[in-house]
Every structure is written in structure tokens, then in C-alpha cells.
N, C-alpha and C. Protein backbone atom coordinates (compact mmCIF):
# COMPACT_ATOMS: atom_id res chain seq x y z
N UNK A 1 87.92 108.07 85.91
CA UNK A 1 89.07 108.34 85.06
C UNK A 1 88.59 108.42 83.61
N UNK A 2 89.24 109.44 82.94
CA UNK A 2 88.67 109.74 81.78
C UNK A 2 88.67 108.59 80.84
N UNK A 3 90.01 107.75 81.30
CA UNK A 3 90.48 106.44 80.62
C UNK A 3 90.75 105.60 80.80
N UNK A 4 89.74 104.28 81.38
CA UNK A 4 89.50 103.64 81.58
C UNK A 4 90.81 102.10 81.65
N UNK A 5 90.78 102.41 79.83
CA UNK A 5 91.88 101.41 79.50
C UNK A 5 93.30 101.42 80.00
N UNK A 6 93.67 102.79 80.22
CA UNK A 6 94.74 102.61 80.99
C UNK A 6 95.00 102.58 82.37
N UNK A 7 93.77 102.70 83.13
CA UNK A 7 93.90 102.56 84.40
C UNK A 7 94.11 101.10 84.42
N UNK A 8 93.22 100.38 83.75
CA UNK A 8 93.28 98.51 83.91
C UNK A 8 94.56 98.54 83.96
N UNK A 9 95.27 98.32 82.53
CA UNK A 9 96.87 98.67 82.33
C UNK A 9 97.57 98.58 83.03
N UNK A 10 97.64 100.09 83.53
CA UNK A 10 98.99 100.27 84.44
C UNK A 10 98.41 99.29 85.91
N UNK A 11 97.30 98.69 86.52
CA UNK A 11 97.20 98.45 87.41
C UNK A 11 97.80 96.89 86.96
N UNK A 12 97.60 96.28 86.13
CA UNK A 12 98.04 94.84 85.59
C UNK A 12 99.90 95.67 85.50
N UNK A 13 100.56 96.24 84.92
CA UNK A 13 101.59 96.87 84.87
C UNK A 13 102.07 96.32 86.65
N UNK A 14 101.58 97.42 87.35
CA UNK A 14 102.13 97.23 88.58
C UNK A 14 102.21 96.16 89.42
N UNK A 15 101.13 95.11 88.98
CA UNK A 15 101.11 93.50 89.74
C UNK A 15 102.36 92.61 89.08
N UNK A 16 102.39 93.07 87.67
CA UNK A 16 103.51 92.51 87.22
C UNK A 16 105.17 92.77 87.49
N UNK A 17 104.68 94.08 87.52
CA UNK A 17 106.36 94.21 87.34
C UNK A 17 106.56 93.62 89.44
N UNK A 18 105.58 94.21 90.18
CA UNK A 18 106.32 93.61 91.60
C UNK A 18 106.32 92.12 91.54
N UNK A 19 105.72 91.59 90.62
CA UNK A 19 105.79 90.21 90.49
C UNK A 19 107.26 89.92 89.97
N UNK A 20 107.94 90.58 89.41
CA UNK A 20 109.23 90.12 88.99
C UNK A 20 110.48 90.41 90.03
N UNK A 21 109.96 91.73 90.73
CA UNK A 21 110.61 91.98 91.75
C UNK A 21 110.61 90.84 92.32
N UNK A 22 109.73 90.33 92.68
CA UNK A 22 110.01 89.39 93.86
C UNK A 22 110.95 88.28 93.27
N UNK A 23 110.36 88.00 91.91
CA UNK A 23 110.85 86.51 91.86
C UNK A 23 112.85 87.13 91.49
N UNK A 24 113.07 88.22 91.09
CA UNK A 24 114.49 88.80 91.19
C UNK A 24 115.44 88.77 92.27
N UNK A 25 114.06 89.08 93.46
CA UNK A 25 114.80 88.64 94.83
C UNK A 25 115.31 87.44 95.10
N UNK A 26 114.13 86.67 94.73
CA UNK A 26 114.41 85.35 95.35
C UNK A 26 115.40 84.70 94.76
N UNK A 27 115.65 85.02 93.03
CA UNK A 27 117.00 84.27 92.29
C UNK A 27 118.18 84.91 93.05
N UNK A 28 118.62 86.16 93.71
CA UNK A 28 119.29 86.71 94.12
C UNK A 28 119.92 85.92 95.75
N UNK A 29 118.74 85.71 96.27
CA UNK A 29 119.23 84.80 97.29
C UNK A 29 118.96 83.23 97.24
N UNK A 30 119.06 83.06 96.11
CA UNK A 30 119.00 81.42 95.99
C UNK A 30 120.12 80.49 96.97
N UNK A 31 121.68 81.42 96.87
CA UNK A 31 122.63 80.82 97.05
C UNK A 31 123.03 81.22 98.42
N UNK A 32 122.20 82.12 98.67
CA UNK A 32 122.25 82.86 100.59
C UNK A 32 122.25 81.29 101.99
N UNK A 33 123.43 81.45 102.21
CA UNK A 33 123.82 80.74 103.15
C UNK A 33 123.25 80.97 104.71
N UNK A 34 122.92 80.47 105.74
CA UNK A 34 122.75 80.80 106.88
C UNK A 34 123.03 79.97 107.79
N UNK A 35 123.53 79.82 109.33
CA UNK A 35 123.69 79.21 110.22
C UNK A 35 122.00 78.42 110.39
N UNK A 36 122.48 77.09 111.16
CA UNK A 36 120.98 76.27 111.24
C UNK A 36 120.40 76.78 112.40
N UNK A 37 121.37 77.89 113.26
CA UNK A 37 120.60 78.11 114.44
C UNK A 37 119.53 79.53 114.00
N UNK A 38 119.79 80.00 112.63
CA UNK A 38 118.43 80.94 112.14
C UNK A 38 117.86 80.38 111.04
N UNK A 39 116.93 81.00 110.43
CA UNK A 39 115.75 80.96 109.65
C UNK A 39 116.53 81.06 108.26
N UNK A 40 116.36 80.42 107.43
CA UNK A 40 116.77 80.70 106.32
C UNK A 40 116.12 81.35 105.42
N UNK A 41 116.72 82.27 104.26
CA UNK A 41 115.92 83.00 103.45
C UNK A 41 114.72 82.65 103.01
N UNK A 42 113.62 83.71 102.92
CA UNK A 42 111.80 83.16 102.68
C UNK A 42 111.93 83.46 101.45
N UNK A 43 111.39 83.10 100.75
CA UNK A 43 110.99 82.98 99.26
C UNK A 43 109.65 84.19 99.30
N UNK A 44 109.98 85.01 97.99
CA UNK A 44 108.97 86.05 98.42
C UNK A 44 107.66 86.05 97.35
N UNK A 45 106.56 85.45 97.39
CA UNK A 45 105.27 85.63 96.92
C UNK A 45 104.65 86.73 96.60
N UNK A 46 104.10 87.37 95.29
CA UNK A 46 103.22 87.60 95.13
C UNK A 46 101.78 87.29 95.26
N UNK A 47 100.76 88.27 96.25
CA UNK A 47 99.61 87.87 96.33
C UNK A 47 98.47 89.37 95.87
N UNK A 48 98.28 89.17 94.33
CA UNK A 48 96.96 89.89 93.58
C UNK A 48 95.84 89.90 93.85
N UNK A 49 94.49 90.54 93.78
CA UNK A 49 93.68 90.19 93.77
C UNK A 49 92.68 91.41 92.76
N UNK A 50 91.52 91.06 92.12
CA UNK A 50 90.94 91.93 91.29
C UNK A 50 90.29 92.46 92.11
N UNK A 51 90.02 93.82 90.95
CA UNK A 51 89.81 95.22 92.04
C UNK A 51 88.76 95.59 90.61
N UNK A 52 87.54 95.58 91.12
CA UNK A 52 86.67 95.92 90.43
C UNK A 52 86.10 95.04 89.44
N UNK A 53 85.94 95.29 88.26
CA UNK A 53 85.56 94.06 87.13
C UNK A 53 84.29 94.35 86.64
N UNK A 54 83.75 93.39 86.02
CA UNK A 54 82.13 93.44 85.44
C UNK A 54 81.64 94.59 85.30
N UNK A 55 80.40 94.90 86.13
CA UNK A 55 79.77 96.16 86.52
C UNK A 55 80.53 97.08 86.63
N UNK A 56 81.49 97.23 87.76
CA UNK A 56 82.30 98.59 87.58
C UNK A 56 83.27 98.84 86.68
N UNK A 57 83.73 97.92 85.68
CA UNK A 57 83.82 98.02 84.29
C UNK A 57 83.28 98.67 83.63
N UNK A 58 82.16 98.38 83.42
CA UNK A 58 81.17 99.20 82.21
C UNK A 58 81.00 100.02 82.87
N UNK A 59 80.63 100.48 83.82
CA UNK A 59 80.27 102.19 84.62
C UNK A 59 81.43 102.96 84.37
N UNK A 60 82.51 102.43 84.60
CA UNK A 60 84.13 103.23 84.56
C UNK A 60 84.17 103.57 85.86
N UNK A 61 83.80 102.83 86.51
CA UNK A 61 84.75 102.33 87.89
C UNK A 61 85.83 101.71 87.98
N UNK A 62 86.35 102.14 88.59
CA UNK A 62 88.01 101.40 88.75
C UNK A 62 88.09 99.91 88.53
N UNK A 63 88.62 99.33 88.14
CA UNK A 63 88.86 98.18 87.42
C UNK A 63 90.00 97.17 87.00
N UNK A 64 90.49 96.21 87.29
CA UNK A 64 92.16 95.55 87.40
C UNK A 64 92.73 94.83 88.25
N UNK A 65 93.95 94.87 88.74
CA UNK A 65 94.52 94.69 89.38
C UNK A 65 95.31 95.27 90.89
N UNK A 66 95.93 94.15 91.42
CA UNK A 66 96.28 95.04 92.40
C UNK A 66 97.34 94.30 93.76
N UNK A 67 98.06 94.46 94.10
CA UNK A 67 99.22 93.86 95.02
C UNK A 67 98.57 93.64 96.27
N UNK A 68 97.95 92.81 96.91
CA UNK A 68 97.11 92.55 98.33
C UNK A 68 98.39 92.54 99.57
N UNK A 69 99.41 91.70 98.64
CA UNK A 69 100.27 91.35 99.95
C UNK A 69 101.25 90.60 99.20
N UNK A 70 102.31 90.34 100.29
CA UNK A 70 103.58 89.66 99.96
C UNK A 70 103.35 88.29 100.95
N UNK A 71 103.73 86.96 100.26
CA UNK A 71 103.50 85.76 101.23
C UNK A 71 105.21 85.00 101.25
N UNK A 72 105.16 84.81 102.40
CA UNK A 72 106.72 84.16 102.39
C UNK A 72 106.75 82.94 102.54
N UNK A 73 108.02 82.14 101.79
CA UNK A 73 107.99 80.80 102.32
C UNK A 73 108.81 80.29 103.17
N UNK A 74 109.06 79.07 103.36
CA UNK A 74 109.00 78.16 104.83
C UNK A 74 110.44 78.91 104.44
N UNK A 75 110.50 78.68 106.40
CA UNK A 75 112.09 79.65 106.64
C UNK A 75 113.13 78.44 107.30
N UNK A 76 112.44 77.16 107.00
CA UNK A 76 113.16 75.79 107.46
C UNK A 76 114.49 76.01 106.79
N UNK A 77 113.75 76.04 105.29
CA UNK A 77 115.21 75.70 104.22
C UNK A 77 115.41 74.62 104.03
N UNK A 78 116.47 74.37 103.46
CA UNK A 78 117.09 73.03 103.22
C UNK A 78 118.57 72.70 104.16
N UNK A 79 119.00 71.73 105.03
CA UNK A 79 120.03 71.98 105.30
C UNK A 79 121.62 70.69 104.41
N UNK A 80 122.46 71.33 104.12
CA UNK A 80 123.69 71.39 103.45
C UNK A 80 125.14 71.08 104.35
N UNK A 81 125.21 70.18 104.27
CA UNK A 81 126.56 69.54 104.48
C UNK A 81 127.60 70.04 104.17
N UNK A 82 127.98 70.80 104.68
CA UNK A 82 129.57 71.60 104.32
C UNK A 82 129.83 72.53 105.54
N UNK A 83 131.36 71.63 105.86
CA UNK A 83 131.72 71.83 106.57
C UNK A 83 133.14 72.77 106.52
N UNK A 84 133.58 73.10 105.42
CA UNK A 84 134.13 74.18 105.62
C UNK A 84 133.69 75.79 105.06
N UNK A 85 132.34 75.82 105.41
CA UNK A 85 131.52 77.02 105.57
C UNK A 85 132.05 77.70 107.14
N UNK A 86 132.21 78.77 106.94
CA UNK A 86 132.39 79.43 108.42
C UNK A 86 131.37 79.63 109.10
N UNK A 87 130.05 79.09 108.59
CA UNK A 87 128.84 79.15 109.23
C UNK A 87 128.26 78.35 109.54
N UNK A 88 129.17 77.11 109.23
CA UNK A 88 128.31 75.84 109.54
C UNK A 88 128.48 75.40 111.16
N UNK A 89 127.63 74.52 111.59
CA UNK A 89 127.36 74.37 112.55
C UNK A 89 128.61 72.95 113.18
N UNK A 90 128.68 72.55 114.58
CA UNK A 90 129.59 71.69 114.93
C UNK A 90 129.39 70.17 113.90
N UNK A 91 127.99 70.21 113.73
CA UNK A 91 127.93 68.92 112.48
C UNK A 91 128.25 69.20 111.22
N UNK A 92 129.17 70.34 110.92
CA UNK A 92 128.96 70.80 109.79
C UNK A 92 127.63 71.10 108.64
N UNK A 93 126.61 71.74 109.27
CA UNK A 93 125.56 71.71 108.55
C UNK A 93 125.46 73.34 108.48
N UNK A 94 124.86 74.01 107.29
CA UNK A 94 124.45 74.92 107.23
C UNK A 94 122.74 75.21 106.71
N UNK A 95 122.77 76.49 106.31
CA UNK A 95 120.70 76.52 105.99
C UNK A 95 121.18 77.09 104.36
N UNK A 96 120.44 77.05 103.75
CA UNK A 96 119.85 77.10 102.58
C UNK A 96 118.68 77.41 102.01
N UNK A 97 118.18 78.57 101.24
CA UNK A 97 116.77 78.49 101.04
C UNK A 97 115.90 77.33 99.96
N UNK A 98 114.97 77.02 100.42
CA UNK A 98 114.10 76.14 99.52
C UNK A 98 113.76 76.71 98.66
N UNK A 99 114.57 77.22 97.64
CA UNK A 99 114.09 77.74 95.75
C UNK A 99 114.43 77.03 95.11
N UNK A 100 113.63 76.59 93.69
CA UNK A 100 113.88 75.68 92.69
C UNK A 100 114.15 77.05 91.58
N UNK A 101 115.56 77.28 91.02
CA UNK A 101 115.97 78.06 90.46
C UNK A 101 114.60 77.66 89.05
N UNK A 102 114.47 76.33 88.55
CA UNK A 102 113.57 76.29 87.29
C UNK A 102 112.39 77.03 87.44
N UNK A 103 112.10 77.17 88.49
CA UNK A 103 110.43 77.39 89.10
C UNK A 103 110.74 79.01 88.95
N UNK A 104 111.71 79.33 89.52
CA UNK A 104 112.08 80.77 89.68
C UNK A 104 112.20 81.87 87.77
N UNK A 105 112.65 80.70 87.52
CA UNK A 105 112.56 81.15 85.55
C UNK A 105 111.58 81.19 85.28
N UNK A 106 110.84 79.97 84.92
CA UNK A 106 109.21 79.76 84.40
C UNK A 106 108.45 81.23 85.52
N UNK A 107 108.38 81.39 86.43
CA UNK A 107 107.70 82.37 87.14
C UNK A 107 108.31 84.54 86.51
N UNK A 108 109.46 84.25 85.86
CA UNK A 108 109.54 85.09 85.60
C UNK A 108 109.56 86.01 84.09
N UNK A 109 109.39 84.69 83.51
CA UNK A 109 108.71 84.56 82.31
C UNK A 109 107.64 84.39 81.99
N UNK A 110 106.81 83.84 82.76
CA UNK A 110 105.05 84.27 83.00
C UNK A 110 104.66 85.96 83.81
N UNK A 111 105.60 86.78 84.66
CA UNK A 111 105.22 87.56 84.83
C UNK A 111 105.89 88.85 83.47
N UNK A 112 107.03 88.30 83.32
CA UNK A 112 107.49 89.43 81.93
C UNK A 112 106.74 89.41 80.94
N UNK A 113 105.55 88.29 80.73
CA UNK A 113 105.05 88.18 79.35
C UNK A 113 103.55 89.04 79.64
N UNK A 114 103.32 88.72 80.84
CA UNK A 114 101.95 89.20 81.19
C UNK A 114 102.91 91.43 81.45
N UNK A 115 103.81 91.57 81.94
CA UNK A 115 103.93 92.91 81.78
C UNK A 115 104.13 93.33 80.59
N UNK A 116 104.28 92.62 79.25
CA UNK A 116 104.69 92.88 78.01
C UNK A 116 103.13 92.87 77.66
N UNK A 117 102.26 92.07 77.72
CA UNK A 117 100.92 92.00 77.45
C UNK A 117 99.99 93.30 78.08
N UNK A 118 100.07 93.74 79.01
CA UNK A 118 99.84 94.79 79.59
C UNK A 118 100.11 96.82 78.78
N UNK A 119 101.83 96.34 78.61
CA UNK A 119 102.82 97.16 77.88
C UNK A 119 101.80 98.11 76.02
N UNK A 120 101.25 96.18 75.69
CA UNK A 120 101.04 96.38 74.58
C UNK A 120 99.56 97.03 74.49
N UNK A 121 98.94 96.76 75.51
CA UNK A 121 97.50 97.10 75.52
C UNK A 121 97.86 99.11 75.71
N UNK A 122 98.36 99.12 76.79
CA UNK A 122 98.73 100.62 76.89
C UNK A 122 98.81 101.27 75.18
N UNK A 123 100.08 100.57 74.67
CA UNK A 123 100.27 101.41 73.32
C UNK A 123 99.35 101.28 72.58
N UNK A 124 98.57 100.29 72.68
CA UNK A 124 97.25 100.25 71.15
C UNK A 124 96.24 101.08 71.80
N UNK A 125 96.06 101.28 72.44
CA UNK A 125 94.73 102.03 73.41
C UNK A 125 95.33 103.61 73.05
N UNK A 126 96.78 103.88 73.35
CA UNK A 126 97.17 105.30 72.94
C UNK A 126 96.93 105.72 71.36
N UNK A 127 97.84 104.42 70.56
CA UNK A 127 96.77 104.95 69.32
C UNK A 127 95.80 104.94 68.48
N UNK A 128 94.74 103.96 69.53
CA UNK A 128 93.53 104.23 68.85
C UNK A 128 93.01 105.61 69.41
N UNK A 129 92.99 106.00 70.84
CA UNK A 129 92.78 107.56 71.07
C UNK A 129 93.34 108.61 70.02
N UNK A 130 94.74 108.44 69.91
CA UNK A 130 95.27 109.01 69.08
C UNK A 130 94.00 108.98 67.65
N UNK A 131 94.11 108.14 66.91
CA UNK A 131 93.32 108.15 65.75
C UNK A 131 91.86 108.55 66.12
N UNK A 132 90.83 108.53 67.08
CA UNK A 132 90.18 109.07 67.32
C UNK A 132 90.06 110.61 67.57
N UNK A 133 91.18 111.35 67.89
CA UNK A 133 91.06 112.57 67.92
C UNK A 133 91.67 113.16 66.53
N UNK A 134 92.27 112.58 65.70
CA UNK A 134 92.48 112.55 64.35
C UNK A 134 91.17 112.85 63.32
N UNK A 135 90.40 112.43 63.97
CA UNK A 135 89.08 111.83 62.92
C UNK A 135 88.35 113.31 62.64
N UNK A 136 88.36 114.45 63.65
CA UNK A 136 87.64 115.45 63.35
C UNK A 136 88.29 116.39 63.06
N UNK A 137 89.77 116.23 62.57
CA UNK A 137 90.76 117.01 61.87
C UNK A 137 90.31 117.69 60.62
């Protein structure tokens, strides 16, 4: 790639932003109810891993980031006492997913800052090119 810097970029770009996806999901079903006789909502993980680095850095080999996989969590849940849920069970119990809404913030504010960090590298890299092709004006 002719440009190196933005391949890193957008590849940190794309770990991030599915990183928010997920954690969007998971605030979304925080409050997702389920019978105890199924699985309750999984909590959805981001799993990155670097793709290139060092050596194929300096050569201008591909270089960054990159989405390996999605990891889910325990589908136990938590179970919830309420009994006038239409889903609760003869003990009145229902399922609940195991998300800590705080955990779910802090996680999405470490991935918005790292896509804003990413964001910014893109634009300074455009205009230092920019000013480089300026120079023999």
C-alpha cells in the first residue's frame, strides 16, 4: 500500500468501532429478560489480535489491527425474583444477563477514545501528505 499510515489506521478504526458495537449490544440487552428454562443473553466480546508489526512495518507490509473473533459470556445469567413477569417460572424466577452496566461504560469509553485516537492519526497523516505534495509547488 502506497500508505502505510493509513492502512494501520483504518485497521485500529475497524477493531474499534466493532468494539463499540459490541459493547452497544450488550447495554441494549442489559435489561433482556428470559425464562430459566433458556440461556440468558451472552455478553458479546471483542477478540483483536496484531497483524503484522516490527519488520513488516518498516518493509510496508501490512501492519495493525484486526477482529480475530467474537467471545461470549456465561449464558447462566443471573436469576431474578419476580413473579409477576409472564416469564417467570412456577418459583417465580426469571434469567437475566450478567452485565455490569459500569463495566459496560468504562469499556466504551476506552474503545471511543482509542477510535478518536485512530480518527486523529488518519487526519494528521492526510495533512502532512498534503503538505508534502505542497512542497514542490
Amino acid at each position: 500500500m502506497l500508505f502505510p499510515t493509513f492502512q494501520t489506521a483504518s485497521s485500529g478504526l475497524g477493531v474499534f468501532r466493532t468494539w463499540m458495537d459490541a459493547v452497544s449490544d450488550n447495554m441494549a440487552n442489559l435489561d433482556t429478560v428470559r425464562p430459566t428454562s433458556g440461556a440468558a443473553f451472552q455478553a458479546r466480546f471483542v477478540v483483536a489480535k496484531a497483524v503484522g508489526g516490527g519488520q513488516a512495518a518498516m518493509t510496508g507490509g501490512p501492519a495493525g489491527a484486526t477482529v480475530s473473533g467474537i467471545a461470549f459470556g456465561d449464558a447462566t445469567g443471573r436469576l431474578v425474583h419476580d413473579p409477576t413477569n409472564p416469564l417467570a417460572d412456577t418459583a417465580g424466577m426469571v434469567r437475566y444477563p450478567d452485565i455490569d452496566m459500569g463495566d459496560q461504560m468504562t469499556q466504551l469509553m476506552i474503545a471511543q477514545r482509542g477510535y478518536e485516537a485512530n480518527l486523529s492519526v488518519v487526519d494528521r497523516a492526510k495533512d502532512a501528505y498534503q503538505q508534502a505534495l505542497s512542497i514542490g509547488r
